[in-house]
Protein backbone atom coordinates (compact mmCIF):
# COMPACT_ATOMS: atom_id res chain seq x y z
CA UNK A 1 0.00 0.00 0.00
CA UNK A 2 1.21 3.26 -0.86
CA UNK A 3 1.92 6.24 1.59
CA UNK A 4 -1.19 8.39 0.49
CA UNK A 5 -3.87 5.23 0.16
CA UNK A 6 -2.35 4.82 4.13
CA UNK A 7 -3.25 8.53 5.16
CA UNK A 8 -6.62 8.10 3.25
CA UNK A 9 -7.38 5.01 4.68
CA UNK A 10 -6.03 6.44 8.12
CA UNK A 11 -8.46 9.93 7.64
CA UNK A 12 -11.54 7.74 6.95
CA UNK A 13 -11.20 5.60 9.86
CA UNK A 14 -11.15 9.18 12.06
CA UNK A 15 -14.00 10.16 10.23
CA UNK A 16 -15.66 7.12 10.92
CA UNK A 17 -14.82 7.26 14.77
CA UNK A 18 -12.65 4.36 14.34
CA UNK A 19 -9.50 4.56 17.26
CA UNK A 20 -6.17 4.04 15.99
CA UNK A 21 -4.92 3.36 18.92
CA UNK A 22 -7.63 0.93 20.57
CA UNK A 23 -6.08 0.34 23.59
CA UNK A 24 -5.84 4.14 24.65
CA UNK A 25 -9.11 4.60 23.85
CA UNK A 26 -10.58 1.55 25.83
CA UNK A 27 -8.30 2.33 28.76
CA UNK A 28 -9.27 6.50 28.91
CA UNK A 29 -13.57 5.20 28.64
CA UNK A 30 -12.66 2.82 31.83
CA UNK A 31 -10.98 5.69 33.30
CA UNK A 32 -13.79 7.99 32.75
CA UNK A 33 -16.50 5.27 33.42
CA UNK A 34 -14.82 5.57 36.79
CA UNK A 35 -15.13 8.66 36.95
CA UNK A 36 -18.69 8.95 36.88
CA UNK A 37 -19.78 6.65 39.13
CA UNK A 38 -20.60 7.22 42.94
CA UNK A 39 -18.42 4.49 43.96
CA UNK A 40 -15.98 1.40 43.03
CA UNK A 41 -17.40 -0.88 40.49
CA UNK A 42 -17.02 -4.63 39.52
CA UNK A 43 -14.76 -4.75 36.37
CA UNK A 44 -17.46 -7.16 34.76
CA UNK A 45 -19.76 -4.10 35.41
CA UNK A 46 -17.63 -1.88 33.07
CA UNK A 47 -17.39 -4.45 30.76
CA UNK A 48 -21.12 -4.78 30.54
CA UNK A 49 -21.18 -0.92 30.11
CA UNK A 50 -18.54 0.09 27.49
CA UNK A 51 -19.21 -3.36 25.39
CA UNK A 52 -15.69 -4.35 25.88
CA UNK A 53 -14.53 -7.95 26.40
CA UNK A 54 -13.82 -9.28 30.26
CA UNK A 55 -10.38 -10.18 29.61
CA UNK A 56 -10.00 -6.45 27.80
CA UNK A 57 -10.95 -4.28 30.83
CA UNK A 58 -9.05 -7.38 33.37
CA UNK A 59 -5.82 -6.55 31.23
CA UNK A 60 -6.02 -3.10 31.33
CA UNK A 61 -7.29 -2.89 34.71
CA UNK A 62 -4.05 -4.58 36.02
CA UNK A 63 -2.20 -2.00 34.00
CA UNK A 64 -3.50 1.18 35.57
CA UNK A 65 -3.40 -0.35 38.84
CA UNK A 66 0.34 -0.74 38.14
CA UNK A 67 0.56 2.73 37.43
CA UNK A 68 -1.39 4.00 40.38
CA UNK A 69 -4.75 5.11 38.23
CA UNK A 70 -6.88 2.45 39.50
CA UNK A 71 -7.09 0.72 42.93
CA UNK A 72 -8.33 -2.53 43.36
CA UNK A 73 -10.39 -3.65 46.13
CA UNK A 74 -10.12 -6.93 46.57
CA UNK A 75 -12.15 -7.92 49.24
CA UNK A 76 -15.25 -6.09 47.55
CA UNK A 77 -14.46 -7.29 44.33
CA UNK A 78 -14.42 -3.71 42.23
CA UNK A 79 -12.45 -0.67 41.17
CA UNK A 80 -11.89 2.45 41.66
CA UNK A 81 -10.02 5.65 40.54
CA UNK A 82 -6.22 5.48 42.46
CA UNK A 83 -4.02 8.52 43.55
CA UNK A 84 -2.29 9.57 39.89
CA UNK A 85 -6.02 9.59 38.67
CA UNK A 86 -6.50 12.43 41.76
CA UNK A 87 -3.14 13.95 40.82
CA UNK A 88 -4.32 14.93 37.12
CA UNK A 89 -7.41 16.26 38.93
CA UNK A 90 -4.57 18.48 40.78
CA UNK A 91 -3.04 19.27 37.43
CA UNK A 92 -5.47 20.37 35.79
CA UNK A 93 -6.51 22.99 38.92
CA UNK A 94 -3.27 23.69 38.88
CA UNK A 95 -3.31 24.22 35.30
CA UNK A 96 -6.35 26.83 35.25
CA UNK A 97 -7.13 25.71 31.73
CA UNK A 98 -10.76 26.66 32.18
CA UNK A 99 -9.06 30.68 32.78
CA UNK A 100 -7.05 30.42 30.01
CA UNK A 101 -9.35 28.82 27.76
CA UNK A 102 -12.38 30.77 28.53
CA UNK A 103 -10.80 34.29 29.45
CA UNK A 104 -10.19 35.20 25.16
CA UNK A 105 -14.18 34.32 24.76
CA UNK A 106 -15.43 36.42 27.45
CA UNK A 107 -12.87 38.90 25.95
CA UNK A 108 -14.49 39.00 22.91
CA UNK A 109 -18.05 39.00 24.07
CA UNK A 110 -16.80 42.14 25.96
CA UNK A 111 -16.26 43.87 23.38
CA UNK A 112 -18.66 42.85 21.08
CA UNK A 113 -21.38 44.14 23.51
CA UNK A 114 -19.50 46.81 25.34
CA UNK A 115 -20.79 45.65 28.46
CA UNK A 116 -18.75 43.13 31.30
CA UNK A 117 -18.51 39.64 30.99
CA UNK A 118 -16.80 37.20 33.51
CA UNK A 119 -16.38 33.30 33.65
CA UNK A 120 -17.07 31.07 37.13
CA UNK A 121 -17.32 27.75 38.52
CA UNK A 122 -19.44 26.12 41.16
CA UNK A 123 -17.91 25.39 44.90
CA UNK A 124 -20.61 24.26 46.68
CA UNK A 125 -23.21 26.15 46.74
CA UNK A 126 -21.68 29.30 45.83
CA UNK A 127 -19.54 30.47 42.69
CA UNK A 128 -15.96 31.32 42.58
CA UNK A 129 -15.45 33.76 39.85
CA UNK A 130 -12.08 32.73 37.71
CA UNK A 131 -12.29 35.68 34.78
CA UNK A 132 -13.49 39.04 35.17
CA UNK A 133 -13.26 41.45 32.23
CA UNK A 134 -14.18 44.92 32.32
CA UNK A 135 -16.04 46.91 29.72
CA UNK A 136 -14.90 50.78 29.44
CA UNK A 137 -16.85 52.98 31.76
CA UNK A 138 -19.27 50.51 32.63
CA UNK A 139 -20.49 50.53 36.37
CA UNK A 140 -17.81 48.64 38.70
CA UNK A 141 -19.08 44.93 39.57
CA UNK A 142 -18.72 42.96 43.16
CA UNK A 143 -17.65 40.05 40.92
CA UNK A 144 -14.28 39.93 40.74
CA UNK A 145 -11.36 37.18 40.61
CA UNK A 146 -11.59 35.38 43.78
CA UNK A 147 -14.80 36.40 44.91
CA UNK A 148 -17.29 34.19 46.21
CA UNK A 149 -21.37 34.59 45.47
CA UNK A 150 -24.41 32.42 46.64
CA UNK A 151 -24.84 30.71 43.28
CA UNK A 152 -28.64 30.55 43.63
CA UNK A 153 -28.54 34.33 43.42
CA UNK A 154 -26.53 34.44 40.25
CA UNK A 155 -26.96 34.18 36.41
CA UNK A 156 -23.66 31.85 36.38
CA UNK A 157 -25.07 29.94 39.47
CA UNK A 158 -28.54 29.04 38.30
CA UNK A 159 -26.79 28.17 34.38
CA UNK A 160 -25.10 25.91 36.52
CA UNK A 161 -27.26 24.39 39.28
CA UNK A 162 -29.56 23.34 36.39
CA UNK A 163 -27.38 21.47 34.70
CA UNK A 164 -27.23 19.28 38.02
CA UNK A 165 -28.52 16.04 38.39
CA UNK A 166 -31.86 15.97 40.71
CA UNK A 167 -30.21 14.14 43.76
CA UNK A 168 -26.62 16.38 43.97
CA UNK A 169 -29.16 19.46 43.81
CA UNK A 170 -31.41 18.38 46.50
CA UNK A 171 -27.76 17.03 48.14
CA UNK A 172 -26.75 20.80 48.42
CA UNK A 173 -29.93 22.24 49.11
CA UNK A 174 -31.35 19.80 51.90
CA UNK A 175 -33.31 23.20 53.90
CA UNK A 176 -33.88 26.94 53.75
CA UNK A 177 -31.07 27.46 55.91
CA UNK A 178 -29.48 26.58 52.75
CA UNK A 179 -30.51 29.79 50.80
CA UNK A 180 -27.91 32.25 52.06
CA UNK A 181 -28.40 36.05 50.93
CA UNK A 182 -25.57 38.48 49.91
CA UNK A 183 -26.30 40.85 52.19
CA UNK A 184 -27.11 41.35 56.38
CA UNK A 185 -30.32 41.32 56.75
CA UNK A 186 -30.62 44.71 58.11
CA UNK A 187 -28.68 46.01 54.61
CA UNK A 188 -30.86 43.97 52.18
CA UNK A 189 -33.88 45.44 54.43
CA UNK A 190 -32.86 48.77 53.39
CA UNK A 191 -32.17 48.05 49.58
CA UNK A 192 -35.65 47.00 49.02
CA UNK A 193 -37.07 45.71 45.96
CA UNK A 194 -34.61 43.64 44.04
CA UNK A 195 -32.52 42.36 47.27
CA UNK A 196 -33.29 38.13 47.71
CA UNK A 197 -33.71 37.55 51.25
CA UNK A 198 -32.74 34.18 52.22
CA UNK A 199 -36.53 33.43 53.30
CA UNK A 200 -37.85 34.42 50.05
CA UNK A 201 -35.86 31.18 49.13
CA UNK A 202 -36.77 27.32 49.72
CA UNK A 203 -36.31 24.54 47.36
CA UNK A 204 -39.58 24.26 45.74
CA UNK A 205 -38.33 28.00 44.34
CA UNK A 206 -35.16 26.88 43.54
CA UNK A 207 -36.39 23.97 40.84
CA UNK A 208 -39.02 25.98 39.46
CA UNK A 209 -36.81 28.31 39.01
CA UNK A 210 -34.35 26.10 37.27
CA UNK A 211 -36.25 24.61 35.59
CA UNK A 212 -37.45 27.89 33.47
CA UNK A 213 -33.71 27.57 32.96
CA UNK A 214 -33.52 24.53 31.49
CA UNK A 215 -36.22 24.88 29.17
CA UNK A 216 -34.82 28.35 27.77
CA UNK A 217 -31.15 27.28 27.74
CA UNK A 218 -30.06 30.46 30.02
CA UNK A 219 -30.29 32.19 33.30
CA UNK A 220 -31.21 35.53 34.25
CA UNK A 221 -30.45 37.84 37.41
CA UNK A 222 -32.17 41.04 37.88
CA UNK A 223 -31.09 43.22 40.94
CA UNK A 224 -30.29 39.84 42.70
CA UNK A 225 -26.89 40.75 43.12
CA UNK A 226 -26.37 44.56 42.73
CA UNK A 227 -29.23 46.73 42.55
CA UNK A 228 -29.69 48.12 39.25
CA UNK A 229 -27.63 45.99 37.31
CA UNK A 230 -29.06 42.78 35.75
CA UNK A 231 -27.40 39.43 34.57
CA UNK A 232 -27.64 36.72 31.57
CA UNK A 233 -25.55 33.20 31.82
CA UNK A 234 -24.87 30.14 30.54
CA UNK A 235 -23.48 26.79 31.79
CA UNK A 236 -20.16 25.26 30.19
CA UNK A 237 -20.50 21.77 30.48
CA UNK A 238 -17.99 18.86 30.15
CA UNK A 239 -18.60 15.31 28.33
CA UNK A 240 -20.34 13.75 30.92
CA UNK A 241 -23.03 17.04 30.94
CA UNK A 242 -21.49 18.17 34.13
CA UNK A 243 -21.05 21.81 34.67
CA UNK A 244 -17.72 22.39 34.45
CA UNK A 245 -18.28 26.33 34.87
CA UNK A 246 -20.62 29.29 33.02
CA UNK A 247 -20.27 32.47 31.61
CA UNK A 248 -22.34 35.46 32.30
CA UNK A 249 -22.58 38.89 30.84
CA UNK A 250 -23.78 42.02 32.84
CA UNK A 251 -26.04 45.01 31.92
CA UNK A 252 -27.73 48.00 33.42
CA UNK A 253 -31.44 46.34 34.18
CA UNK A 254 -33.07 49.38 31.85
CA UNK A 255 -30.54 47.91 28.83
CA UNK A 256 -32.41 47.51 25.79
CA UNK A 257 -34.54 44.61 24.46
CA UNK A 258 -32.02 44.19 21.82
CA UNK A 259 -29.07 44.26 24.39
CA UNK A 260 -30.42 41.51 26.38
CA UNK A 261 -30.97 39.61 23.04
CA UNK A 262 -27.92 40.31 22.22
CA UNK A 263 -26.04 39.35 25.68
CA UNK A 264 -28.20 35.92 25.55
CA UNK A 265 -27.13 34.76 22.33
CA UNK A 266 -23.56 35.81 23.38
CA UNK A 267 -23.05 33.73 26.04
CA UNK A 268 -24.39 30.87 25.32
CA UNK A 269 -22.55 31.00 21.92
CA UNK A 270 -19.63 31.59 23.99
CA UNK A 271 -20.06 28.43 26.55
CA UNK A 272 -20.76 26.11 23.99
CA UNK A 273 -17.51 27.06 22.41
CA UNK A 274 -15.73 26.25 25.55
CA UNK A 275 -17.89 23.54 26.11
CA UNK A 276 -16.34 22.33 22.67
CA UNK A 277 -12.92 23.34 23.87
CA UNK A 278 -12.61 21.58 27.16
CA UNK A 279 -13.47 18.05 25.70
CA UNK A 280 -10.47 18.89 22.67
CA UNK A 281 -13.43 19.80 19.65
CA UNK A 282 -12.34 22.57 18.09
């Protein structure tokens, strides 16, 4: 066979989805099979699951454990994820590749709209803001790098809570004392009107809410936050569905219908790119 009927025959096999390198393939879906479940599995289990054959996943298996990305538990029968899986966890926080990737997008969608735009991921139950970009003389923002938010209060939070499986939500919202607002109560007493009080919160709220948010694809925030000053998000989410963070552009609450049109398409346009991104799709 000739050098150019290999790369053809090599390009239709990637367009066809065809691995050619099987065995890194099989052994990164048992790795991320691991990954999503709640606990260690039985390798016949992942077998069963990925369509691969016993003495595939029993050969690999004793691989990874060798290498410290699986542990075996032998009295249980099943596997888990081992320590090097945790330390490319580590890597990639230490990494920030969600920053770097995502900091150009909400760059552009900056300027595009001329309004701010920042980028944040869920810890807990609130959101830790990674990218903050500033449009020219547009009103300063309590959002910056490093800053820490109730996420059921913000655009990025709610993109992102809804995008949670049923259980995990419930998980971090188990009461009202849950619903924590931004302010002392004796502040968001005086600010009135668009200030969330934690009792105006309970869970029922919370997945109606969200689920208005699922339907339309985005999340809003008017006055939740800052008074005044309104919000539009989107969730960035990984290849399990997961949210891996959201994006979230924000306006002066009196902006124009075609503003807010234009700030909806944005960022969802933008978190779907980095949706794309994160998994390696260009």
């Amino acid at each position: 066979m000739s050098e150019s009927s290999k790369q053809r025959d090599e390009a239709r096999a990637v367009d066809r989805g065809v691995s050619k390198v099987p065995a890194a393939d099989q052994t990164l879906a048992i790795l991320a099979h691991l990954a999503a479940q709640r606990g260690p599995v039985p390798a016949v289990t992942i077998a069963h699951a990925l369509g691969l054959p016993r003495s595939t996943v029993y050969h690999l298996l004793a691989v990874m454990q060798e290498r410290g990305f699986v542990v075996h538990l032998p009295e249980e029968r099943r596997y888990g994820l081992g320590i090097a899986a945790f330390e490319l966890s580590s890597g990639f926080s230490r990494q920030q590749p969600l920053a770097r990737l995502g900091r150009p997008l909400v760059a552009a969608l900056v300027d595009r709209l001329g309004e701010s735009g920042h980028l944040a991921v869920l810890h807990g139950r609130d959101v830790l803001y990674l990218v903050e970009e500033r449009a020219p003389r547009r009103p300063s923002l309590v959002t910056d790098v490093g800053v820490r938010l109730p996420a059921h209060l913000t655009a990025t939070g709610q993109a992102m809570l809804a995008a949670l499986p049923p259980a995990q939500l419930r998980a971090l919202y188990p009461d009202r004392s849950a619903f924590a607002s931004r302010r002392p109560q004796g502040e968001a007493d005086a600010a009135g009107g668009g200030a969330a009080e934690a009792a105006d919160w309970s869970y029922g709220r919370l997945k109606r809410e969200l689920a208005e948010v699922r339907a339309r694809g985005w999340a809003d925030e008017d006055g939740e936050v800052t008074p005044g000053l309104a919000s539009a998000g989107a969730a960035v989410v990984d290849h399990l569905g997961w949210p891996a963070a959201a994006i979230a552009v924000t306006f002066p609450d009196g902006a124009r219908p075609e503003l807010r049109e234009q700030a909806v398409a944005g960022v969802r346009e933008a978190a779907a790119t980095l949706s794309r991104r994160i998994r390696g799709i260009r």
